[in-house]
PDB file of N, CA and C in Angstrom:
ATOM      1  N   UNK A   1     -25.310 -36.427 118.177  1.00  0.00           N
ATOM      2  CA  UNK A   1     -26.495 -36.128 117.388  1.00  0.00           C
ATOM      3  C   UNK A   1     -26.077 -35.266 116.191  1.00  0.00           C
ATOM      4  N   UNK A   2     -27.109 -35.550 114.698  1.00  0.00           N
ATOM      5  CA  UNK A   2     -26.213 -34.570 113.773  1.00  0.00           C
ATOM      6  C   UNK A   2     -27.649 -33.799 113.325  1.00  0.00           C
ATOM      7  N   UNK A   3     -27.781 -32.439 112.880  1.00  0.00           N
ATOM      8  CA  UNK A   3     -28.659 -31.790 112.714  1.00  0.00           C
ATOM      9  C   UNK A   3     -28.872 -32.648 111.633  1.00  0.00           C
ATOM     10  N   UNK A   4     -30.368 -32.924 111.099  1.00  0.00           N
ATOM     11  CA  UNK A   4     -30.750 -33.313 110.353  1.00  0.00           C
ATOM     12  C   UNK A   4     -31.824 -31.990 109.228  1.00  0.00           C
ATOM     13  N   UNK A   5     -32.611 -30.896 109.886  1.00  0.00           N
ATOM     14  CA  UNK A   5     -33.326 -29.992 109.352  1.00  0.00           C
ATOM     15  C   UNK A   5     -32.964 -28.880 110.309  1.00  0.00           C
ATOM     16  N   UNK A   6     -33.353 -27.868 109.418  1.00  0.00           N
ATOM     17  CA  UNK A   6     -33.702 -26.530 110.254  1.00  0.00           C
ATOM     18  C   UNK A   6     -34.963 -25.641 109.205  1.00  0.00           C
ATOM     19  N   UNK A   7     -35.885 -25.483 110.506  1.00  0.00           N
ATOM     20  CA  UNK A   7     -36.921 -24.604 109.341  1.00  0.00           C
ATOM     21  C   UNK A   7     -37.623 -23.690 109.937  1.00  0.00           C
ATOM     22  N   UNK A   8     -37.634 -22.863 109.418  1.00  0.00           N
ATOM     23  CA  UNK A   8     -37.941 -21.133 109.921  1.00  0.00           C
ATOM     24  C   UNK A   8     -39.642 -21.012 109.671  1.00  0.00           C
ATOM     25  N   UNK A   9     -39.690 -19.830 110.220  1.00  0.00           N
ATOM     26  CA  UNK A   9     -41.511 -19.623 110.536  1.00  0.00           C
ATOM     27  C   UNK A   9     -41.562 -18.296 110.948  1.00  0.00           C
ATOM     28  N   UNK A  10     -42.735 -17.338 110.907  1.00  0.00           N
ATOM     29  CA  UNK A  10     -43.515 -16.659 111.319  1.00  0.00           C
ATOM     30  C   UNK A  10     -44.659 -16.687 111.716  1.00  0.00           C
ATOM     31  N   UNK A  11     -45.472 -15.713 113.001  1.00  0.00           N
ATOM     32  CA  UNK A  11     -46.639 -15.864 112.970  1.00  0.00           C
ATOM     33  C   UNK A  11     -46.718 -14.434 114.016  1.00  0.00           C
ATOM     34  N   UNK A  12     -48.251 -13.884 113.511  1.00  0.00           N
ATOM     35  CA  UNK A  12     -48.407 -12.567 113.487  1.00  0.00           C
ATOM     36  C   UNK A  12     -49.467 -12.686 114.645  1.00  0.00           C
ATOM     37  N   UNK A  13     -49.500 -11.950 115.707  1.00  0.00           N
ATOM     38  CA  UNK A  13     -50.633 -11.490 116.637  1.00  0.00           C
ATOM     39  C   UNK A  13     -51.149 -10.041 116.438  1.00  0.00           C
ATOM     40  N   UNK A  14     -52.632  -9.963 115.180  1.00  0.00           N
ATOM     41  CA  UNK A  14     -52.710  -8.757 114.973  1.00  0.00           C
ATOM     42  C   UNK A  14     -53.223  -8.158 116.278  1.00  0.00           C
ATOM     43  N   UNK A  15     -53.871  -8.547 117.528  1.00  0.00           N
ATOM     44  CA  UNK A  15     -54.293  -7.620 118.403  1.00  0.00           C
ATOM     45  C   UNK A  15     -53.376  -7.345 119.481  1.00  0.00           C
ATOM     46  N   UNK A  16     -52.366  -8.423 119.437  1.00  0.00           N
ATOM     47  CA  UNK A  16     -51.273  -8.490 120.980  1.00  0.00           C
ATOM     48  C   UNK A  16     -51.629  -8.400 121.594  1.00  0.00           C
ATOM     49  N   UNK A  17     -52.627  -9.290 121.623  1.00  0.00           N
ATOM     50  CA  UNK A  17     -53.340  -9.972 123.378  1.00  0.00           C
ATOM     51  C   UNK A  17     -52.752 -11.184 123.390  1.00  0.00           C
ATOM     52  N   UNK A  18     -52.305 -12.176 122.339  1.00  0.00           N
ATOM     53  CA  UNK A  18     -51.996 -13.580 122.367  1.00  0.00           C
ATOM     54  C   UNK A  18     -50.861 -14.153 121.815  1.00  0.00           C
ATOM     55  N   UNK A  19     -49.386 -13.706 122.692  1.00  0.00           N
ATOM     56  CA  UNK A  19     -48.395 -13.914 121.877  1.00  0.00           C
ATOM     57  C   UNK A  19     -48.350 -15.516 121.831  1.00  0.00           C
ATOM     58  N   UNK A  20     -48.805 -16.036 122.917  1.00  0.00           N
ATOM     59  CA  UNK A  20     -48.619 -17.920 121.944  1.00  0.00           C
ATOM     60  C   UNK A  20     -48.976 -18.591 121.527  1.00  0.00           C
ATOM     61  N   UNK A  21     -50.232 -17.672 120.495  1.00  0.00           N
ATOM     62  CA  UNK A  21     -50.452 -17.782 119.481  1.00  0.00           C
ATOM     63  C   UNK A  21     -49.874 -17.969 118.566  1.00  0.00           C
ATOM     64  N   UNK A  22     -49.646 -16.677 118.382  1.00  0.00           N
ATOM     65  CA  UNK A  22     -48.317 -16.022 117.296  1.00  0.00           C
ATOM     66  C   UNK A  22     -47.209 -17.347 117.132  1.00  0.00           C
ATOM     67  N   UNK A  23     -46.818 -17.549 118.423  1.00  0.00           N
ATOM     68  CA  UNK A  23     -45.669 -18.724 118.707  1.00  0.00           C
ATOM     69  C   UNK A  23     -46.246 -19.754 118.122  1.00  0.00           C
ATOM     70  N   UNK A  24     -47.247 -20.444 118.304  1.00  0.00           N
ATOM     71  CA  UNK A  24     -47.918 -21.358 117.406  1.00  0.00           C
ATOM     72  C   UNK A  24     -47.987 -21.528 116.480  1.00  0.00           C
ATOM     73  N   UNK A  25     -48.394 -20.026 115.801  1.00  0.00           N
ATOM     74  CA  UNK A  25     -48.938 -20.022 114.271  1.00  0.00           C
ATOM     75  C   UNK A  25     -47.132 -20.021 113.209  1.00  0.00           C
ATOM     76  N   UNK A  26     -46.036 -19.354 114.307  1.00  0.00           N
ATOM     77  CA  UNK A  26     -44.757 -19.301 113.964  1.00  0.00           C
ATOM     78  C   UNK A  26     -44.365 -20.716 113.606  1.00  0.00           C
ATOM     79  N   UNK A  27     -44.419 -21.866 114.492  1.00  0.00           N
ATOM     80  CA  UNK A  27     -44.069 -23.234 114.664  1.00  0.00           C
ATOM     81  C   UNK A  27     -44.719 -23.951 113.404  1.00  0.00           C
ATOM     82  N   UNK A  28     -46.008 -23.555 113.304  1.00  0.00           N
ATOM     83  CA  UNK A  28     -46.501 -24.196 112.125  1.00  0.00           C
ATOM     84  C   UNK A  28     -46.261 -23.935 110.523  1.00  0.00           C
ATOM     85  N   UNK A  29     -45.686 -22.458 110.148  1.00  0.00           N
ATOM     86  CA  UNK A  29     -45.394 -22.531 109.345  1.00  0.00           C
ATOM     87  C   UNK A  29     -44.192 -22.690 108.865  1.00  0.00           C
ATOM     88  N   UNK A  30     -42.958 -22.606 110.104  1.00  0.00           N
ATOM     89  CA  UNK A  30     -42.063 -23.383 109.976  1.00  0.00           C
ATOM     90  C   UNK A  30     -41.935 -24.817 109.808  1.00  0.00           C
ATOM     91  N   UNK A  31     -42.831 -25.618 110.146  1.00  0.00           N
ATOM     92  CA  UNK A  31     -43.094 -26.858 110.164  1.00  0.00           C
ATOM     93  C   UNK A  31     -43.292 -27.592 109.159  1.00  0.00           C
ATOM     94  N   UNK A  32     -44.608 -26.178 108.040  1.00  0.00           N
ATOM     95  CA  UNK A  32     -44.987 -26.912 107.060  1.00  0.00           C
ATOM     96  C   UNK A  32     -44.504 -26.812 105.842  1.00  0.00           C
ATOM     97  N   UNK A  33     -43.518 -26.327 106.105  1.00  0.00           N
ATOM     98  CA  UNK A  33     -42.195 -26.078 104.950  1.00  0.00           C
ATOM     99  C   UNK A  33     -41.255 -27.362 104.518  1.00  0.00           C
ATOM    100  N   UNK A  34     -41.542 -28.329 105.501  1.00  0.00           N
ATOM    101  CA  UNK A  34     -40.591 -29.506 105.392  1.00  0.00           C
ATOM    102  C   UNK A  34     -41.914 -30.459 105.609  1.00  0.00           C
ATOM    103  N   UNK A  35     -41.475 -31.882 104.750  1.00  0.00           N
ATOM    104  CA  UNK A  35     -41.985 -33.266 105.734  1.00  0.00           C
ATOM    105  C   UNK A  35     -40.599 -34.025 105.793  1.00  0.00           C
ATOM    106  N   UNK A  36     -40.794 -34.781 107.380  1.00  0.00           N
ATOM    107  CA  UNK A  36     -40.340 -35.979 107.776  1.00  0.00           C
ATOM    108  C   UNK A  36     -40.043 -36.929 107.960  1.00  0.00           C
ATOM    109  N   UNK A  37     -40.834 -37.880 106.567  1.00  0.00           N
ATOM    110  CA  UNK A  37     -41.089 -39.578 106.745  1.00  0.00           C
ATOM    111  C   UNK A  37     -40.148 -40.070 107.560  1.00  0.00           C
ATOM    112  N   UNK A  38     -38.919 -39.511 107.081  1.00  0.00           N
ATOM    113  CA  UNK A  38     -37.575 -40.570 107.372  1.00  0.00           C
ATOM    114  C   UNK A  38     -37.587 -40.470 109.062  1.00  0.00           C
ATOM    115  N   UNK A  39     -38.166 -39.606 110.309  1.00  0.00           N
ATOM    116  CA  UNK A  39     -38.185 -39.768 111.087  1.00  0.00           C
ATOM    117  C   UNK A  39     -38.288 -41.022 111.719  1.00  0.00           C
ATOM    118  N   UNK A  40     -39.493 -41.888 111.164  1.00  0.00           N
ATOM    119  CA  UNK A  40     -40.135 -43.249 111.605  1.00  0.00           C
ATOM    120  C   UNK A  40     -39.200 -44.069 111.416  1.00  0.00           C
ATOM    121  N   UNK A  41     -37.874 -43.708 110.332  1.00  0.00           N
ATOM    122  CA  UNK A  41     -37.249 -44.767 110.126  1.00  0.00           C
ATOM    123  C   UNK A  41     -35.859 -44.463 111.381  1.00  0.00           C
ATOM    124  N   UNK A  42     -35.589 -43.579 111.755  1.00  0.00           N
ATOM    125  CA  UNK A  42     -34.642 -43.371 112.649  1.00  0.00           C
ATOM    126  C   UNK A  42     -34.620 -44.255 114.295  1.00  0.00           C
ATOM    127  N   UNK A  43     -33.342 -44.979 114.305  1.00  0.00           N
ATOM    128  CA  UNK A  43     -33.405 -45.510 115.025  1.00  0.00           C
ATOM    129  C   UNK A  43     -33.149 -44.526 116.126  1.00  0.00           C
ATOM    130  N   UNK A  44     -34.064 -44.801 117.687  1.00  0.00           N
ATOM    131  CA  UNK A  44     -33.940 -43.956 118.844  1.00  0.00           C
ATOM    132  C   UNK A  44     -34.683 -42.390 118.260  1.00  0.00           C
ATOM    133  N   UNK A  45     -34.780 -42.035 119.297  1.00  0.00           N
ATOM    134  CA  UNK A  45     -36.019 -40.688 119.734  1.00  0.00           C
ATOM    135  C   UNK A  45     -34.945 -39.291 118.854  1.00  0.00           C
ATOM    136  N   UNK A  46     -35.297 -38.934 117.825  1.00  0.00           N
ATOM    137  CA  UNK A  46     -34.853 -37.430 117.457  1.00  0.00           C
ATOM    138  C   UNK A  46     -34.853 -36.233 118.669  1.00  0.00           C
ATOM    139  N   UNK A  47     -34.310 -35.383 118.738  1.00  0.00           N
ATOM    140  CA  UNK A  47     -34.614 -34.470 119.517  1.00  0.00           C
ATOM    141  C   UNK A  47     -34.564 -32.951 118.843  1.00  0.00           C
ATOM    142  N   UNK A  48     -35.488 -32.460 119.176  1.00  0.00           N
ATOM    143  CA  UNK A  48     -36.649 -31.812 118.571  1.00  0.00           C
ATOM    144  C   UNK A  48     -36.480 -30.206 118.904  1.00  0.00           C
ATOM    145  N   UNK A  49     -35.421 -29.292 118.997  1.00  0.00           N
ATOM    146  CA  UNK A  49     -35.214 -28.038 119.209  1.00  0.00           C
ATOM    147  C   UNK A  49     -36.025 -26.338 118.256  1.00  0.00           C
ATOM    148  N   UNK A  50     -36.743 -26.228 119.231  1.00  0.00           N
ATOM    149  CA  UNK A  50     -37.249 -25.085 118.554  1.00  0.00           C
ATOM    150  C   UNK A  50     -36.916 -23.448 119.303  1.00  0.00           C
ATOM    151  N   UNK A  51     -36.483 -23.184 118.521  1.00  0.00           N
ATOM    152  CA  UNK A  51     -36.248 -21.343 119.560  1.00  0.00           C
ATOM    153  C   UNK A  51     -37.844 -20.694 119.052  1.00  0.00           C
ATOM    154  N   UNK A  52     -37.850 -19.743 119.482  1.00  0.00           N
ATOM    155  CA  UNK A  52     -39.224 -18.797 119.970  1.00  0.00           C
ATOM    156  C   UNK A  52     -38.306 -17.541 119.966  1.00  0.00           C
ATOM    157  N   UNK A  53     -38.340 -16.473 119.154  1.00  0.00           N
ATOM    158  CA  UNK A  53     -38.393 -15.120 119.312  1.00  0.00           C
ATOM    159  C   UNK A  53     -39.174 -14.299 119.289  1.00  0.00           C
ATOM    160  N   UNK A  54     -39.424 -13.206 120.212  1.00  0.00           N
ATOM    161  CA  UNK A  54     -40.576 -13.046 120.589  1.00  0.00           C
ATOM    162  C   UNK A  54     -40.357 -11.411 121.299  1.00  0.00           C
ATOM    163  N   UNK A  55     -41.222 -10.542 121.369  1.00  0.00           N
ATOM    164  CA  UNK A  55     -40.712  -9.308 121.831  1.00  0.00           C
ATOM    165  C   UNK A  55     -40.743  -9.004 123.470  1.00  0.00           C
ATOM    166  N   UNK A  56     -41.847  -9.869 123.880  1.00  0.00           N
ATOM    167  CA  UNK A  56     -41.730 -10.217 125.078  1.00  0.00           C
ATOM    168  C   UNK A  56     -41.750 -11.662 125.674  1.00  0.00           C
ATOM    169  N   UNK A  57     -40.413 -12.568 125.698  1.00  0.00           N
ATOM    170  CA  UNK A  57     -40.545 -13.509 126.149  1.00  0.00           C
ATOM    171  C   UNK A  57     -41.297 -14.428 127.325  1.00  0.00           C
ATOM    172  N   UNK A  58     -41.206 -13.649 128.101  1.00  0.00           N
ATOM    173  CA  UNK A  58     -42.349 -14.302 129.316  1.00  0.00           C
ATOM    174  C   UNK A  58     -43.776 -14.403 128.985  1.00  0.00           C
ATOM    175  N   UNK A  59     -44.712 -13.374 127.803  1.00  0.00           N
ATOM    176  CA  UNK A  59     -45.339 -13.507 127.967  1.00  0.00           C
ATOM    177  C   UNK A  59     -45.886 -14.926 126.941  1.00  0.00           C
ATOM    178  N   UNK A  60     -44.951 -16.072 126.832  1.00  0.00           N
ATOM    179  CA  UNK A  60     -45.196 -16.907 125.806  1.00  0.00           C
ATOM    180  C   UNK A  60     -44.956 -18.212 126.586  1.00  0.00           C
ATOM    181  N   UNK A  61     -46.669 -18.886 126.512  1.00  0.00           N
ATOM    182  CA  UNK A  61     -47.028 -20.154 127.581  1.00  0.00           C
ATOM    183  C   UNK A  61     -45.923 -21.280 126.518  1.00  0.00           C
ATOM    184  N   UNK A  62     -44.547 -21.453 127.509  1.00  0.00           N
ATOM    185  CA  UNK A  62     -43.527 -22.820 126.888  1.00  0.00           C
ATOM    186  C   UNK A  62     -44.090 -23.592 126.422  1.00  0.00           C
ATOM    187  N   UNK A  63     -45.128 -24.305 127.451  1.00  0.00           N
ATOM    188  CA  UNK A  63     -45.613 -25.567 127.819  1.00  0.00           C
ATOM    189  C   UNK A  63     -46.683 -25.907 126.530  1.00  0.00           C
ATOM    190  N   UNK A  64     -47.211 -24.856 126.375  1.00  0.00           N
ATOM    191  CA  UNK A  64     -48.391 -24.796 125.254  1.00  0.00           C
ATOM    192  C   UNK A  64     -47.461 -25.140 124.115  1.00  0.00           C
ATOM    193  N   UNK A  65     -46.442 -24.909 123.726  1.00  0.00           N
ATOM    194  CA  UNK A  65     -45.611 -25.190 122.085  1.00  0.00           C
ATOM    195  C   UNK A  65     -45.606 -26.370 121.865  1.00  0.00           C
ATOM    196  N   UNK A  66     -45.075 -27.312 123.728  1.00  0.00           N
ATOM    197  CA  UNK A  66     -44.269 -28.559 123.140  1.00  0.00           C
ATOM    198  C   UNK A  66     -45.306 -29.493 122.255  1.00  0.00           C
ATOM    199  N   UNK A  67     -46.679 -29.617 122.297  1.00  0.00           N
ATOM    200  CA  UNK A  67     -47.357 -30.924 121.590  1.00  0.00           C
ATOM    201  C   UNK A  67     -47.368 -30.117 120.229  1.00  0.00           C
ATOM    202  N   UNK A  68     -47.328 -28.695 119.661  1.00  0.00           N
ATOM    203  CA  UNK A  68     -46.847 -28.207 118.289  1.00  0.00           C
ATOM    204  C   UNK A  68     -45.881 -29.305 117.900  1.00  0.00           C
ATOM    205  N   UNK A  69     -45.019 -29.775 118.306  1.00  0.00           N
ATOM    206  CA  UNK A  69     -43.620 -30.307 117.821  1.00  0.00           C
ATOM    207  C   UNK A  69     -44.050 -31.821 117.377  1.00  0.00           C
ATOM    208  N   UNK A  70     -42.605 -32.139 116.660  1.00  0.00           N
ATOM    209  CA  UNK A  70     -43.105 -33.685 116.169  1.00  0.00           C
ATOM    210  C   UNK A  70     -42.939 -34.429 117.296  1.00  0.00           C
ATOM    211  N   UNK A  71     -43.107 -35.940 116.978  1.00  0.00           N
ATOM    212  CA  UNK A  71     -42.916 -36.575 118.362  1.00  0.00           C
ATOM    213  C   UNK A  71     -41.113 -37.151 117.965  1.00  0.00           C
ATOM    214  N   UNK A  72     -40.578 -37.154 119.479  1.00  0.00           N
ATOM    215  CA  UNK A  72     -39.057 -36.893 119.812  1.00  0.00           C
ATOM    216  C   UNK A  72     -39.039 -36.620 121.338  1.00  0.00           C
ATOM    217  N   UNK A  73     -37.937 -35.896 121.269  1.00  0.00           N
ATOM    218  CA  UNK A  73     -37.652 -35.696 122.809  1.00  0.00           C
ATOM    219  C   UNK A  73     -37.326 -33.930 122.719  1.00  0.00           C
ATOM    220  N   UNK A  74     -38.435 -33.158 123.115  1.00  0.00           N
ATOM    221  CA  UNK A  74     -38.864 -32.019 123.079  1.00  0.00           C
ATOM    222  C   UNK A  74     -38.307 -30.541 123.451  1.00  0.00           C
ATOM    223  N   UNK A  75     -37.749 -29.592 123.202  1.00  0.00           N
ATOM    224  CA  UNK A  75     -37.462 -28.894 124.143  1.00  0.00           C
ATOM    225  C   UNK A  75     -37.408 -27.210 123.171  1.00  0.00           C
ATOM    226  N   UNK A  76     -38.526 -26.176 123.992  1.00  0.00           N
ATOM    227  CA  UNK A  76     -38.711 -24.586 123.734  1.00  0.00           C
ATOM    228  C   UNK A  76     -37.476 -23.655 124.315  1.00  0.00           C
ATOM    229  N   UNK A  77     -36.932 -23.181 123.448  1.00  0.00           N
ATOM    230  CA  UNK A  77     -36.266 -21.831 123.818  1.00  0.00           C
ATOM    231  C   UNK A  77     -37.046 -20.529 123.537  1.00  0.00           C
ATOM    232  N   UNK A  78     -37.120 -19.722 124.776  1.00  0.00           N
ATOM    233  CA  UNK A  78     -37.689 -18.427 123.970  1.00  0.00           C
ATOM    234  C   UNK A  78     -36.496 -17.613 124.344  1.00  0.00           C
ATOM    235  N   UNK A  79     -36.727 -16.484 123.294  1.00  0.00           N
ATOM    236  CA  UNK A  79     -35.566 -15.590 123.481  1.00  0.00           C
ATOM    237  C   UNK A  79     -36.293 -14.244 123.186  1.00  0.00           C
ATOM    238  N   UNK A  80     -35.388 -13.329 123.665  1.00  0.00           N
ATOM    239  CA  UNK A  80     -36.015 -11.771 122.742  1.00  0.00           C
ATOM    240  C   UNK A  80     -35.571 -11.675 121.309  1.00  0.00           C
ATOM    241  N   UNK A  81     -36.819 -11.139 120.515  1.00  0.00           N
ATOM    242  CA  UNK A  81     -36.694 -11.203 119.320  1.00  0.00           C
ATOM    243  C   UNK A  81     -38.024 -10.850 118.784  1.00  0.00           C
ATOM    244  N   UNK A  82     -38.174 -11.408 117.302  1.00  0.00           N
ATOM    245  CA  UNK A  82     -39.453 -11.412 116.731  1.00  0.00           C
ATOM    246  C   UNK A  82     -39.660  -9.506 116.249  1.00  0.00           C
ATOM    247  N   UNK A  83     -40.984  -9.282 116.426  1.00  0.00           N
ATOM    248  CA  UNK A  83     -41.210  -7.544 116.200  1.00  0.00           C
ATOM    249  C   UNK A  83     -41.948  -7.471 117.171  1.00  0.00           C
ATOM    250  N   UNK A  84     -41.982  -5.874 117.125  1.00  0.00           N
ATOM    251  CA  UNK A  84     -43.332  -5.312 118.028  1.00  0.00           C
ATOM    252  C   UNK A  84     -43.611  -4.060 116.682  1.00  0.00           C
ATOM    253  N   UNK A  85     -44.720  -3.903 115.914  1.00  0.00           N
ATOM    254  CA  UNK A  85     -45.063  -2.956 115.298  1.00  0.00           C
ATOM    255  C   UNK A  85     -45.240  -1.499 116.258  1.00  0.00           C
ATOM    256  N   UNK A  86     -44.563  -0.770 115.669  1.00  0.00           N
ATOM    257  CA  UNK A  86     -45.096   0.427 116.413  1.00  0.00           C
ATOM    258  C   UNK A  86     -46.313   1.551 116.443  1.00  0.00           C
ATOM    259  N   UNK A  87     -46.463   1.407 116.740  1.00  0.00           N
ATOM    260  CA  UNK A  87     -48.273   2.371 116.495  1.00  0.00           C
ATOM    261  C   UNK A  87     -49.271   1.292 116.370  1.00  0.00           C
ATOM    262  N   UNK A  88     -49.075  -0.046 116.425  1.00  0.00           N
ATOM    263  CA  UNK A  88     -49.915  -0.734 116.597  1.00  0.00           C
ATOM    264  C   UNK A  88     -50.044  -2.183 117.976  1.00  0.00           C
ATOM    265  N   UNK A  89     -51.400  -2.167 117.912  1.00  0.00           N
ATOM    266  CA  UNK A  89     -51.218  -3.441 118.838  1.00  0.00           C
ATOM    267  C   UNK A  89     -49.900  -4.860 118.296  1.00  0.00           C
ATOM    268  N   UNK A  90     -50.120  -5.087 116.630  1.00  0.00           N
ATOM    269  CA  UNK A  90     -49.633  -6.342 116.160  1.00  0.00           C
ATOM    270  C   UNK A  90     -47.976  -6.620 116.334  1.00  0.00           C
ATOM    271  N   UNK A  91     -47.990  -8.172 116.874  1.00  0.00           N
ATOM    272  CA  UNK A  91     -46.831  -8.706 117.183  1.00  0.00           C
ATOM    273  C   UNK A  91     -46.323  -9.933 116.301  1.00  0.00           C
ATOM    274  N   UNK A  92     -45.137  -9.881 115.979  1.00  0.00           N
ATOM    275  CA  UNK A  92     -44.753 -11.084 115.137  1.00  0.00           C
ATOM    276  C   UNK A  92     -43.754 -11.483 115.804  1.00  0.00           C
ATOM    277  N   UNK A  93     -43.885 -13.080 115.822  1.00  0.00           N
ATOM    278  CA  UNK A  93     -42.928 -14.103 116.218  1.00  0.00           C
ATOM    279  C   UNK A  93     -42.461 -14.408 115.414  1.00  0.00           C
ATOM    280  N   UNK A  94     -40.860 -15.117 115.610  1.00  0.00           N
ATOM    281  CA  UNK A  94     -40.379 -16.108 114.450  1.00  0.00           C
ATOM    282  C   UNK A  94     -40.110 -17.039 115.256  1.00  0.00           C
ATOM    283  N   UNK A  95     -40.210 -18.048 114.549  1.00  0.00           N
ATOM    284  CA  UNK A  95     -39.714 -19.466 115.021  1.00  0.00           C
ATOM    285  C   UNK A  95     -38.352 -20.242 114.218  1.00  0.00           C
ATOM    286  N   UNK A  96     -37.508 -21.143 114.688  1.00  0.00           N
ATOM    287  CA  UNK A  96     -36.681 -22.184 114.159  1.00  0.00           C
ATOM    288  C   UNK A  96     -37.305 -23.495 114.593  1.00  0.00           C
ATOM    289  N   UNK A  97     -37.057 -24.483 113.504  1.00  0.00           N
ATOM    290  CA  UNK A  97     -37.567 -25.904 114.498  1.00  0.00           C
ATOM    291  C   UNK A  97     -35.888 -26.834 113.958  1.00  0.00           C
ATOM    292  N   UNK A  98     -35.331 -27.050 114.815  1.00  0.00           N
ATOM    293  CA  UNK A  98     -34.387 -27.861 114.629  1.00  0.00           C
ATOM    294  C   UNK A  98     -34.006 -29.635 114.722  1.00  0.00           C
ATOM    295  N   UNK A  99     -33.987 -30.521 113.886  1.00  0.00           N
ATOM    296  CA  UNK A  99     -34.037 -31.716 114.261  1.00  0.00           C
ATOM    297  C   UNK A  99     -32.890 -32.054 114.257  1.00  0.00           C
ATOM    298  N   UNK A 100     -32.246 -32.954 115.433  1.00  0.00           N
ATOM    299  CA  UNK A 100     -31.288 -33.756 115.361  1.00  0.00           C
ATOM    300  C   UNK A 100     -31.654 -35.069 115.458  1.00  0.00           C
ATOM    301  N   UNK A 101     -30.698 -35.896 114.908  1.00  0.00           N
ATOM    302  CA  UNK A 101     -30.697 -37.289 114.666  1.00  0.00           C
ATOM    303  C   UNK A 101     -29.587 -38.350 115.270  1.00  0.00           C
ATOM    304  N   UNK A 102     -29.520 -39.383 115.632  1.00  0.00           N
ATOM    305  CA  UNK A 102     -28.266 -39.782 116.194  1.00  0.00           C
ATOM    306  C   UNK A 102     -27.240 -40.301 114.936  1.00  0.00           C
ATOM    307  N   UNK A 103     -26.474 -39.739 115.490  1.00  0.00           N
ATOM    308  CA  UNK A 103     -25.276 -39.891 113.832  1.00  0.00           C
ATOM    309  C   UNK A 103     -25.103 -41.202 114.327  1.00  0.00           C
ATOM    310  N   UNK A 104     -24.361 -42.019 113.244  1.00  0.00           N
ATOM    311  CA  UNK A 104     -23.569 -42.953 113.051  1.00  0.00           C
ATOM    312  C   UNK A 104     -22.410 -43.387 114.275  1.00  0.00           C
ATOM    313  N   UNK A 105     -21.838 -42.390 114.537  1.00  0.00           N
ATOM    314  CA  UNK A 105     -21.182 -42.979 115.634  1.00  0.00           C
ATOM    315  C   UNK A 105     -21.363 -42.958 117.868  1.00  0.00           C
ATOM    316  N   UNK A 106     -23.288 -42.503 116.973  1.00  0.00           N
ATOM    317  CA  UNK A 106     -23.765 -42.496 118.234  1.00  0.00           C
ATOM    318  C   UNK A 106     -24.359 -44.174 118.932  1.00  0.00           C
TER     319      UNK A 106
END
């Protein structure tokens, strides 16, 4: 597979009650930084890598990201990362969305 994109994102939870949100709102504006056409033209399923940094990883529903993503063959990393403001509730995520493609001598 050969990377084809990589595109970065943020997204802010001003109350930090809802970090996958944040993770959401991260995915999307990483997302909408790029378009895809050429996906449709790729022969076989892209696969679709996104990391999640985040200040508390567990508290971020995986499962909820994957239909964020394009269609491919899917898969969430969360990691520690992102911010935690101090003196305040608000939390920021960052996101990566990574596409690979099957190279040529796949």
């Amino acid at each position: 597979m050969a990377r084809l994109i990589v595109a970065m994102g943020h997204g802010l939870d001003r109350t930090g009650q809802d970090p996958t949100a944040a993770a959401l709102a991260a995915l999307a504006d990483a997302l909408s930084h790029s378009s895809l056409p050429v996906l449709a033209e790729v022969a076989g399923a892209p696969r679709i890598l996104a990391t999640i940094g985040a200040p508390d990883p567990a508290a971020i529903d995986q499962a909820a990201l994957l239909p964020a993503l394009p269609p491919g063959t899917r898969e969430v990393k969360i990691v520690p990362g992102g911010l935690d403001v101090s003196d305040t509730p608000a939390i920021l995520v960052a996101a990566s969305v990574e596409v690979f493609v099957p190279s040529q001598g796949d």
